[in-house]
C-alpha atoms as a PDB file:
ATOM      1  CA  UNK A   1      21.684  -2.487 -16.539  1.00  0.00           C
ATOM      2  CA  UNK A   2      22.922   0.908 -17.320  1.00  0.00           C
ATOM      3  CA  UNK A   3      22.638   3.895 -15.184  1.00  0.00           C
ATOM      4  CA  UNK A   4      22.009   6.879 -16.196  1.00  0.00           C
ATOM      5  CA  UNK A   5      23.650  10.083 -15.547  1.00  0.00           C
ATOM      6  CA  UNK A   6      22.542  10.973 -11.972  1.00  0.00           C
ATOM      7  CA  UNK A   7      22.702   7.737 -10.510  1.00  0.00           C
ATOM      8  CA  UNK A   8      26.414   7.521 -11.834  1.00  0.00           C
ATOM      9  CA  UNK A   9      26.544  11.121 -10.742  1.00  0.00           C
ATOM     10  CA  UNK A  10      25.693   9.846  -7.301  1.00  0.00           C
ATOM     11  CA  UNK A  11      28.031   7.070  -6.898  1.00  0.00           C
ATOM     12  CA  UNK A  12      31.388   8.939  -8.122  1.00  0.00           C
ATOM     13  CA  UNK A  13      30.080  11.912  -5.252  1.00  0.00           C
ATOM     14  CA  UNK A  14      29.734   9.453  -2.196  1.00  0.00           C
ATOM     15  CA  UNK A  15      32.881   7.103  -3.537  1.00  0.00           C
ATOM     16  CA  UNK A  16      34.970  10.714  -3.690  1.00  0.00           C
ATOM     17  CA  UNK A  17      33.070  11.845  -0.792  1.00  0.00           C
ATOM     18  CA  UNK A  18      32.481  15.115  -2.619  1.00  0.00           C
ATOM     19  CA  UNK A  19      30.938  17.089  -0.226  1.00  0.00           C
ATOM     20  CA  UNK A  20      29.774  19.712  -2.410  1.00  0.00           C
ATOM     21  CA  UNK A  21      28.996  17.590  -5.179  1.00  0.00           C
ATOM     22  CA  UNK A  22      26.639  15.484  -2.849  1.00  0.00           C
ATOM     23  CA  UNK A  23      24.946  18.983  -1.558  1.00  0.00           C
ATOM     24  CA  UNK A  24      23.951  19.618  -5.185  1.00  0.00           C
ATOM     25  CA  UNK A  25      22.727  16.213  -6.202  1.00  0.00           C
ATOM     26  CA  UNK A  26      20.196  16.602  -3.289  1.00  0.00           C
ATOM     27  CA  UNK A  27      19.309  20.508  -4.220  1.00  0.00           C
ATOM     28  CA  UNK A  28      18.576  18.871  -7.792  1.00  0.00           C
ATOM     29  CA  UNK A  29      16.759  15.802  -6.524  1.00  0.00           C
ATOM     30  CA  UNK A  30      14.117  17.668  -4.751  1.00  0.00           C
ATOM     31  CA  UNK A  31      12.769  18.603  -8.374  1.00  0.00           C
ATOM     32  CA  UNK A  32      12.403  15.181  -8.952  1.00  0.00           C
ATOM     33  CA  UNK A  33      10.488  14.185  -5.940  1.00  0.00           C
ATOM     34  CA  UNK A  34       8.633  16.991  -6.476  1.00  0.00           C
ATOM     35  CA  UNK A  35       7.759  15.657 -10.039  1.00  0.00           C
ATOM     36  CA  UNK A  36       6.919  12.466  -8.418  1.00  0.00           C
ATOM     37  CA  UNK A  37       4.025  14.345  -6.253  1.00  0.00           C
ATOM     38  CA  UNK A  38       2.399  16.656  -8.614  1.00  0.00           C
ATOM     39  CA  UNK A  39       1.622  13.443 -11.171  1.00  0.00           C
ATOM     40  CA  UNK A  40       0.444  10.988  -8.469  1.00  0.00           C
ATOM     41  CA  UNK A  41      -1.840  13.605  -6.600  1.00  0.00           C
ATOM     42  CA  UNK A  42      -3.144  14.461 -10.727  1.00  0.00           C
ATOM     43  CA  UNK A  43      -3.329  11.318 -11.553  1.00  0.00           C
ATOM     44  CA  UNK A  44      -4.952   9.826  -8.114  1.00  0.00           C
ATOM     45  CA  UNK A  45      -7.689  12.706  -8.140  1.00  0.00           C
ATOM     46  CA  UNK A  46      -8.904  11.991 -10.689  1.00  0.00           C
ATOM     47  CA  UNK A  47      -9.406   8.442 -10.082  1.00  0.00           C
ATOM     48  CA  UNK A  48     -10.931   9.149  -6.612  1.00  0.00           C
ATOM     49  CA  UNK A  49     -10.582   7.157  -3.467  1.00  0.00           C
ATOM     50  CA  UNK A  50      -9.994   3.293  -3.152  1.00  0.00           C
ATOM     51  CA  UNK A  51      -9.276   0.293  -0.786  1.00  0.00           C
ATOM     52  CA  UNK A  52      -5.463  -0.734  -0.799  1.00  0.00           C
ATOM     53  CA  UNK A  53      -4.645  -3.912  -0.862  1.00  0.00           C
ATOM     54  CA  UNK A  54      -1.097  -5.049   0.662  1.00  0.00           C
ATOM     55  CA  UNK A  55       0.725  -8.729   0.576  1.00  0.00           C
ATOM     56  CA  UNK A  56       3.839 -10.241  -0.424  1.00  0.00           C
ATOM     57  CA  UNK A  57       5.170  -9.886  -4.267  1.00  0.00           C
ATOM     58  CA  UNK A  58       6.602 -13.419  -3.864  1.00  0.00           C
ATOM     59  CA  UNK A  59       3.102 -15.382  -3.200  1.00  0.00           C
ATOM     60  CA  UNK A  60       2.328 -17.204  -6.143  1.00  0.00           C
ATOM     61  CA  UNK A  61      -0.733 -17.920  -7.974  1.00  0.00           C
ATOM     62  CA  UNK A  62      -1.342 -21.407  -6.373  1.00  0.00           C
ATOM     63  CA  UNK A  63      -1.254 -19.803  -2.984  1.00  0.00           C
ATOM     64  CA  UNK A  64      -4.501 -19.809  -0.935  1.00  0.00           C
ATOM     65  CA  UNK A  65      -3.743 -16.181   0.063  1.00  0.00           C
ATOM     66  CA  UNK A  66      -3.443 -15.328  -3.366  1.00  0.00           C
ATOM     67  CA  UNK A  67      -6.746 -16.552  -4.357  1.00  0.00           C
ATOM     68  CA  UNK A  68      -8.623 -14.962  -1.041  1.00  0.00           C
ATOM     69  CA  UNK A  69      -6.626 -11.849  -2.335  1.00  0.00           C
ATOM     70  CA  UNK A  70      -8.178 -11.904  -5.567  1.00  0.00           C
ATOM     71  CA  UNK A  71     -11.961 -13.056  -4.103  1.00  0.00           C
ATOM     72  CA  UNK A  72     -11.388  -9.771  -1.730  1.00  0.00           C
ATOM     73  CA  UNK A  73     -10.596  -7.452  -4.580  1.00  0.00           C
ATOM     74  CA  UNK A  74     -13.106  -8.872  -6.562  1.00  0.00           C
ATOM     75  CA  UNK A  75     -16.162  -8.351  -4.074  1.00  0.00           C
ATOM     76  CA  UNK A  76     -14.804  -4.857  -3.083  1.00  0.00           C
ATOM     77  CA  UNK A  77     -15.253  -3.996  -6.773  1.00  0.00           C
ATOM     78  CA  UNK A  78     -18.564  -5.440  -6.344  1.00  0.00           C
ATOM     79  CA  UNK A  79     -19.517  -3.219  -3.915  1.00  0.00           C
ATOM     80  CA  UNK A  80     -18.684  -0.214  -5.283  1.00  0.00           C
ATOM     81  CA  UNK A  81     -14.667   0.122  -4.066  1.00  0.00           C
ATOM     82  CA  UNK A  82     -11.889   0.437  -6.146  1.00  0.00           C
ATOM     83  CA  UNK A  83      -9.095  -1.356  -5.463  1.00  0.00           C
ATOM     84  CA  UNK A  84      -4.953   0.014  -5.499  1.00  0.00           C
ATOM     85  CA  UNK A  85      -2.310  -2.126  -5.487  1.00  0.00           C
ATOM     86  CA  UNK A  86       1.236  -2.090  -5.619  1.00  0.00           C
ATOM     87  CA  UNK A  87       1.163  -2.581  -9.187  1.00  0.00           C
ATOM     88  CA  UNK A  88       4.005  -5.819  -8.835  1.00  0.00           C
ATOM     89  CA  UNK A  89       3.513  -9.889  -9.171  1.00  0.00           C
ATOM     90  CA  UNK A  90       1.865 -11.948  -6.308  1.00  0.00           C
ATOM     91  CA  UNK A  91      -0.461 -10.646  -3.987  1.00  0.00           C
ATOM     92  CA  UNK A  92      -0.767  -7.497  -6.100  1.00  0.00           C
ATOM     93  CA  UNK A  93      -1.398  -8.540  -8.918  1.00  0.00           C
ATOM     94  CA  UNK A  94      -4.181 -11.159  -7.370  1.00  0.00           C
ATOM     95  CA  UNK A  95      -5.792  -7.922  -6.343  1.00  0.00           C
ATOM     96  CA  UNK A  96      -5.910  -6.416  -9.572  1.00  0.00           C
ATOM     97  CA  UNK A  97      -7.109  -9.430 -11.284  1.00  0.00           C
ATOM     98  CA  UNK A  98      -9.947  -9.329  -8.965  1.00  0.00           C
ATOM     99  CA  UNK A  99     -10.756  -6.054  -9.352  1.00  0.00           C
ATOM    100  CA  UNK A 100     -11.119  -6.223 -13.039  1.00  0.00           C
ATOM    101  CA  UNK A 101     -13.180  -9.354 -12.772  1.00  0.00           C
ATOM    102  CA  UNK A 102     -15.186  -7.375 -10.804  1.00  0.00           C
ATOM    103  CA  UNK A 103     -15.480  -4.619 -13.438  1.00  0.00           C
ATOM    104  CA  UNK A 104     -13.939  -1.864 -10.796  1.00  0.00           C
ATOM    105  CA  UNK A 105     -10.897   0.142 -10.612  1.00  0.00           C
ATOM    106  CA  UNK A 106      -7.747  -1.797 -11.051  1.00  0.00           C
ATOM    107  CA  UNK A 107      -5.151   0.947  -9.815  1.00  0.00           C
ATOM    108  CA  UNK A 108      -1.277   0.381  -9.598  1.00  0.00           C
ATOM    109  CA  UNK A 109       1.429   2.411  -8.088  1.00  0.00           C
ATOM    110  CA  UNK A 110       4.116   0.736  -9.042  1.00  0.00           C
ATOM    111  CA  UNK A 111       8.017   1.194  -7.756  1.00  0.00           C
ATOM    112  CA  UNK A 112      11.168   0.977  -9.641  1.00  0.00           C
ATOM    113  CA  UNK A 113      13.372  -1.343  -8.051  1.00  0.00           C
ATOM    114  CA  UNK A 114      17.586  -3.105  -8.764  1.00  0.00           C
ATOM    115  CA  UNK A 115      15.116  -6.277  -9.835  1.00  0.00           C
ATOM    116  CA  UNK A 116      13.246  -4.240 -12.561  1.00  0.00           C
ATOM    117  CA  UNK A 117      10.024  -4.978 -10.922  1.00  0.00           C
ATOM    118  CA  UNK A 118       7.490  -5.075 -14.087  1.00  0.00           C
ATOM    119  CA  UNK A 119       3.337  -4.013 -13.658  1.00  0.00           C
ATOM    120  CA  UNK A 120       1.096  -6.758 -13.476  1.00  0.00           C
ATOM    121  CA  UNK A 121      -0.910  -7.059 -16.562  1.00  0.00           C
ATOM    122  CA  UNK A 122      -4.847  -6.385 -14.601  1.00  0.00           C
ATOM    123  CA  UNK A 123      -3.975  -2.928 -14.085  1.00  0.00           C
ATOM    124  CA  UNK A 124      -6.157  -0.867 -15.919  1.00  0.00           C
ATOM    125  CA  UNK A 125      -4.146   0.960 -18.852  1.00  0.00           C
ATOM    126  CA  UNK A 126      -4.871   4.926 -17.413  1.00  0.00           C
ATOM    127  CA  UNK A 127      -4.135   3.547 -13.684  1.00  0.00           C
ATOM    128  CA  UNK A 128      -0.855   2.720 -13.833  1.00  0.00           C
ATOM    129  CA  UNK A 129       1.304   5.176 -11.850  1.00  0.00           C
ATOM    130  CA  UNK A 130       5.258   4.189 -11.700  1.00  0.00           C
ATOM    131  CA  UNK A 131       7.596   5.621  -8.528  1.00  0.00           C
ATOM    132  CA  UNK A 132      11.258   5.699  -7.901  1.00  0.00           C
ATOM    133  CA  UNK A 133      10.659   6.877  -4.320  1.00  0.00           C
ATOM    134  CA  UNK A 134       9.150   4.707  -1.927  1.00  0.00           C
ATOM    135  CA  UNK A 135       8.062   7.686   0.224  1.00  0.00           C
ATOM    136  CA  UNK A 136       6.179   9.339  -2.343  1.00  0.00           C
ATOM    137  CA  UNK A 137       4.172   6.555  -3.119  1.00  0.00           C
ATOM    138  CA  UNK A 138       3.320   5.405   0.161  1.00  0.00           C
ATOM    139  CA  UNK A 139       2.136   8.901   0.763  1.00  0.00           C
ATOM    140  CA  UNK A 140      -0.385   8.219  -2.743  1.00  0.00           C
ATOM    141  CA  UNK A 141      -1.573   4.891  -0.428  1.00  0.00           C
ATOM    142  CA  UNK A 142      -2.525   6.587   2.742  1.00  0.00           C
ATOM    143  CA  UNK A 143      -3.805   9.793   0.938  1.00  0.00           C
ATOM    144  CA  UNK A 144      -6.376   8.269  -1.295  1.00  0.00           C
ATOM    145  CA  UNK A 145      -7.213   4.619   0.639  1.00  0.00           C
ATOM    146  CA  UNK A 146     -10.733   4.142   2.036  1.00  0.00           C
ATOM    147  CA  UNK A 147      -9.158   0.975   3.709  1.00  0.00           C
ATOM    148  CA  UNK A 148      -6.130  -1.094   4.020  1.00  0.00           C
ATOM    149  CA  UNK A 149      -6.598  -4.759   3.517  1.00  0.00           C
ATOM    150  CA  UNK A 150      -2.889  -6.124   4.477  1.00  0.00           C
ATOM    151  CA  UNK A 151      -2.760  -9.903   3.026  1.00  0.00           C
ATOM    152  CA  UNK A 152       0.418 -12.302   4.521  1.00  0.00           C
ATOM    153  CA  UNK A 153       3.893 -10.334   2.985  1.00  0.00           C
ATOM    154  CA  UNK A 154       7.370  -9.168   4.146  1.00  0.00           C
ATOM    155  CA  UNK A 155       9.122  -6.012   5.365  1.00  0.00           C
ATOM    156  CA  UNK A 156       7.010  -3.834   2.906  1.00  0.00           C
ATOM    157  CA  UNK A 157       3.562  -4.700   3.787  1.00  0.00           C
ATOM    158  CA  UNK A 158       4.544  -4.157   7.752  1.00  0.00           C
ATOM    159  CA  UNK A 159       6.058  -1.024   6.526  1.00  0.00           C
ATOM    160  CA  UNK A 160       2.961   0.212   4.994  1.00  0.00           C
ATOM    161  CA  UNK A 161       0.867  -1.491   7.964  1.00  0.00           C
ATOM    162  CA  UNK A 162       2.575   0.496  10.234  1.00  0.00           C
ATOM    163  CA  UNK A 163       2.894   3.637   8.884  1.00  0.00           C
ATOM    164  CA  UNK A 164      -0.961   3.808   8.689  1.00  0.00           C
ATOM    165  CA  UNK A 165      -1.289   2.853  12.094  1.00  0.00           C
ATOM    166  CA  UNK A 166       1.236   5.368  13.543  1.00  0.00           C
ATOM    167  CA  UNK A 167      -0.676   7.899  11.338  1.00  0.00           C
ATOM    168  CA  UNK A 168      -3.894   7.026  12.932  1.00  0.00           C
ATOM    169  CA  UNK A 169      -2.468   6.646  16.080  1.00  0.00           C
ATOM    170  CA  UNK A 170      -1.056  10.217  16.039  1.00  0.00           C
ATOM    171  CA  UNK A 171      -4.261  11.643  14.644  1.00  0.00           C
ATOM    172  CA  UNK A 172      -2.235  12.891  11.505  1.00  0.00           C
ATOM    173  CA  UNK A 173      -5.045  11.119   8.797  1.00  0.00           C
ATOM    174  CA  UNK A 174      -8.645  10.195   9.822  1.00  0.00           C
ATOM    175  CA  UNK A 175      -8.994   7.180  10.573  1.00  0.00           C
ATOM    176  CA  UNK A 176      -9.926   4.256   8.275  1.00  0.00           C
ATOM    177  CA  UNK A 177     -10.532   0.456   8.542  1.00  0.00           C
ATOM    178  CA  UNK A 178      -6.905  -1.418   8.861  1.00  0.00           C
ATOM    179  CA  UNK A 179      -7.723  -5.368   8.072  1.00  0.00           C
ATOM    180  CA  UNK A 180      -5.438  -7.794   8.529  1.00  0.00           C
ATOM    181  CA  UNK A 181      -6.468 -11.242   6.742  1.00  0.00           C
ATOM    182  CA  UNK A 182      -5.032 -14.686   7.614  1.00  0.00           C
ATOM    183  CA  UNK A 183      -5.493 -14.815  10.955  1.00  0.00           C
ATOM    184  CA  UNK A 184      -3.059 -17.761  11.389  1.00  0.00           C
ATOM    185  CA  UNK A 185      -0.238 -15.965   9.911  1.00  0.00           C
ATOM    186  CA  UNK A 186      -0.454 -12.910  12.091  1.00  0.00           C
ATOM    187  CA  UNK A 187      -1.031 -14.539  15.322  1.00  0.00           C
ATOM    188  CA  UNK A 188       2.873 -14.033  16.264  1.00  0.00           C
ATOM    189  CA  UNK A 189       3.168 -10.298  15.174  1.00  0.00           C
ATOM    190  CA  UNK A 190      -0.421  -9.726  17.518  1.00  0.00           C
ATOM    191  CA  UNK A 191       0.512 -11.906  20.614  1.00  0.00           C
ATOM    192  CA  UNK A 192       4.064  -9.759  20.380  1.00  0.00           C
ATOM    193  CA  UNK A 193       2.105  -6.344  20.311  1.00  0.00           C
ATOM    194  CA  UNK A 194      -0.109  -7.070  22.681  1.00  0.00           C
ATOM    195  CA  UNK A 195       1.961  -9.098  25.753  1.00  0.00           C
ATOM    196  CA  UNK A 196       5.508  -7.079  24.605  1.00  0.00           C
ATOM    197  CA  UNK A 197       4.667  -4.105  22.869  1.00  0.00           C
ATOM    198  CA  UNK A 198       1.166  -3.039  24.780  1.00  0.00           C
ATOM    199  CA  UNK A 199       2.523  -4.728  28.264  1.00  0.00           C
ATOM    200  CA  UNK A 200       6.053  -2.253  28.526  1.00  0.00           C
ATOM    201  CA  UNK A 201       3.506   0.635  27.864  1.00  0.00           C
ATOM    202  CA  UNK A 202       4.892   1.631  24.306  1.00  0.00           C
ATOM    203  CA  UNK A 203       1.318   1.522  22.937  1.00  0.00           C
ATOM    204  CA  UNK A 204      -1.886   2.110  24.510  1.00  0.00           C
ATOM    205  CA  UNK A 205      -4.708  -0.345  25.590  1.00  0.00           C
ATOM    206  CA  UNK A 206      -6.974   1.493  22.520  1.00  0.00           C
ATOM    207  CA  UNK A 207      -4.425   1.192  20.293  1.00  0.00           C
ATOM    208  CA  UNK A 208      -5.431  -2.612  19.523  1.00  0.00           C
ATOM    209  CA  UNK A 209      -8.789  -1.407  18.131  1.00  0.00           C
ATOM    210  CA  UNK A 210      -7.066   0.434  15.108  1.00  0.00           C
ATOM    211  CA  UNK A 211      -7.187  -2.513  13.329  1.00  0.00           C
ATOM    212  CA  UNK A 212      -8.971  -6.170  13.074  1.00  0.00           C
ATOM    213  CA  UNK A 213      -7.659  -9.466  12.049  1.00  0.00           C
ATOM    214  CA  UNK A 214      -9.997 -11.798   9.771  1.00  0.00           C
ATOM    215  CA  UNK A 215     -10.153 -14.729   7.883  1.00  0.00           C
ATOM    216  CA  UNK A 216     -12.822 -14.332   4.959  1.00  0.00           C
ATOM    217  CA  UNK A 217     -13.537 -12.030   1.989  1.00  0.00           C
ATOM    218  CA  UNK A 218     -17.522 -11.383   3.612  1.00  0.00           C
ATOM    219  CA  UNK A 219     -15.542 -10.073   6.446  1.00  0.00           C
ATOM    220  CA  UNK A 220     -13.691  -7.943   4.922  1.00  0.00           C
ATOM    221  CA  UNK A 221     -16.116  -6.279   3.141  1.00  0.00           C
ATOM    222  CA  UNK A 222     -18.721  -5.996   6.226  1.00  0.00           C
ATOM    223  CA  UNK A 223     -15.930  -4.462   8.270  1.00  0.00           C
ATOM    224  CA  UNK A 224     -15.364  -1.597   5.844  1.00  0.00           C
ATOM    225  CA  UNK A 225     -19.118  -1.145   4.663  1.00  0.00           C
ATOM    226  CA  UNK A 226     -19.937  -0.938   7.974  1.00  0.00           C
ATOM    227  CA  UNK A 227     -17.057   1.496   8.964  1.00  0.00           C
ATOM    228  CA  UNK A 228     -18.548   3.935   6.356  1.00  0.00           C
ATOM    229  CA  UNK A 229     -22.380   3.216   7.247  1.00  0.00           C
ATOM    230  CA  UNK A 230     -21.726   5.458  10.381  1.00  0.00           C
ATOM    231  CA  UNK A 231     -20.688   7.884   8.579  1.00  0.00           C
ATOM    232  CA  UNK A 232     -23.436   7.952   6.169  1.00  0.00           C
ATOM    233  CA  UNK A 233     -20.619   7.736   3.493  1.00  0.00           C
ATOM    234  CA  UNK A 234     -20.621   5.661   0.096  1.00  0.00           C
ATOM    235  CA  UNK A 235     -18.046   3.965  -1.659  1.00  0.00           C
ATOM    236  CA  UNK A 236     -15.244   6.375  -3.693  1.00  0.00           C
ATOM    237  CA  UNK A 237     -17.289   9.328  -2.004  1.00  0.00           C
END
């Protein structure tokens, strides 16, 4: 895979340790990110808010988290949610497929990874948005979710997971329903938050009600439509 220009720009500065050089391949890379901003917040606004859905890119499509994945999406389309994914293979794409089953918005903010990570093919054609910086598009998650439904997944769906809950936490974004489905496979991270993390004082007794832990697609969606009920709110308001 070739690189192009910058990225080999890059690599002769830090392997020369060109201190200079370094200083203005940052001063020129903040033009990028900015780039990166202005066409997700375009791009997102227009499509309004949605639900995210998180989960592993390596659960395949045999999986029974897959499928509850895809019944989830599916019945959030149903009721009037749209539905963003990470725009990649396993638990992401299950969520679009579900979503356009459902006949909703299939959104994907896709990243650019070493692995060439490719789009899922249930995206909707004007929803794809691509991302070289993981920053920028987790900020695209948290601005426009109504919801975070985090499926079973690795180091990127905690990251996201717990980025929205620091957020919360901190009072920095208003606070939304955080669902965590699969009960079984998130026993260990709980029982560690709540007799380490909660018990040494790092977290706060309240701080276990920022988010619920489920099993079913109904419960999903009754969390979150009843979240919004209070509120007197409708779906992609």
């Amino acid at each position: 895979m070739e690189e192009n220009n910058d990225e080999a720009r890059i690599r002769k500065a830090l392997a020369t340790k060109d201190w200079n050089d370094i200083k203005a391949t940052d001063s020129w890379q903040i033009f990028k990110i900015m780039s990166e901003f202005v066409e997700g917040f375009e791009k997102m606004a227009q499509i309004g808010p949605c639900v995210s859905v998180f989960g592993s890119a390596r659960t395949k499509p045999t999986n029974k988290y897959y499928k509850l994945a895809e019944e989830i999406s599916f019945k959030l389309t149903r009721s009037g949610y749209g539905v963003i994914s990470g725009g990649g293979p396993g638990i992401m794409e299950a969520a679009n497929k579900g979503a356009k089953a459902g006949g909703g918005k299939s959104v994907g903010l896709n990243i650019e990874l070493p692995f060439e990570q490719h789009p899922n093919a249930f995206i909707d054609n004007d929803k794809l948005i691509s991302f070289k910086y993981f920053f920028v598009r987790k900020v695209m998650f948290l601005k426009y979710s109504q919801g975070f439904v985090a499926m079973p997944g690795g180091f990127g769906t905690i990251d996201e997971l717990a980025e929205a809950l620091t957020l919360i936490q901190t009072n920095k974004i208003a606070k939304f329903p955080i669902i965590l489905v699969g009960s079984e496979y998130w026993t260990g991270l709980i029982g560690w938050i709540k007799n380490t993390m909660l018990k040494e004082g790092n977290i706060s007794p309240e701080d276990m009600e920022l988010f619920k832990v489920v099993d079913t697609s109904d419960e999903v969606i009754k969390i979150i439509n009843e979240f919004y009920s209070k509120y007197n709110l409708k779906p992609n308001f």
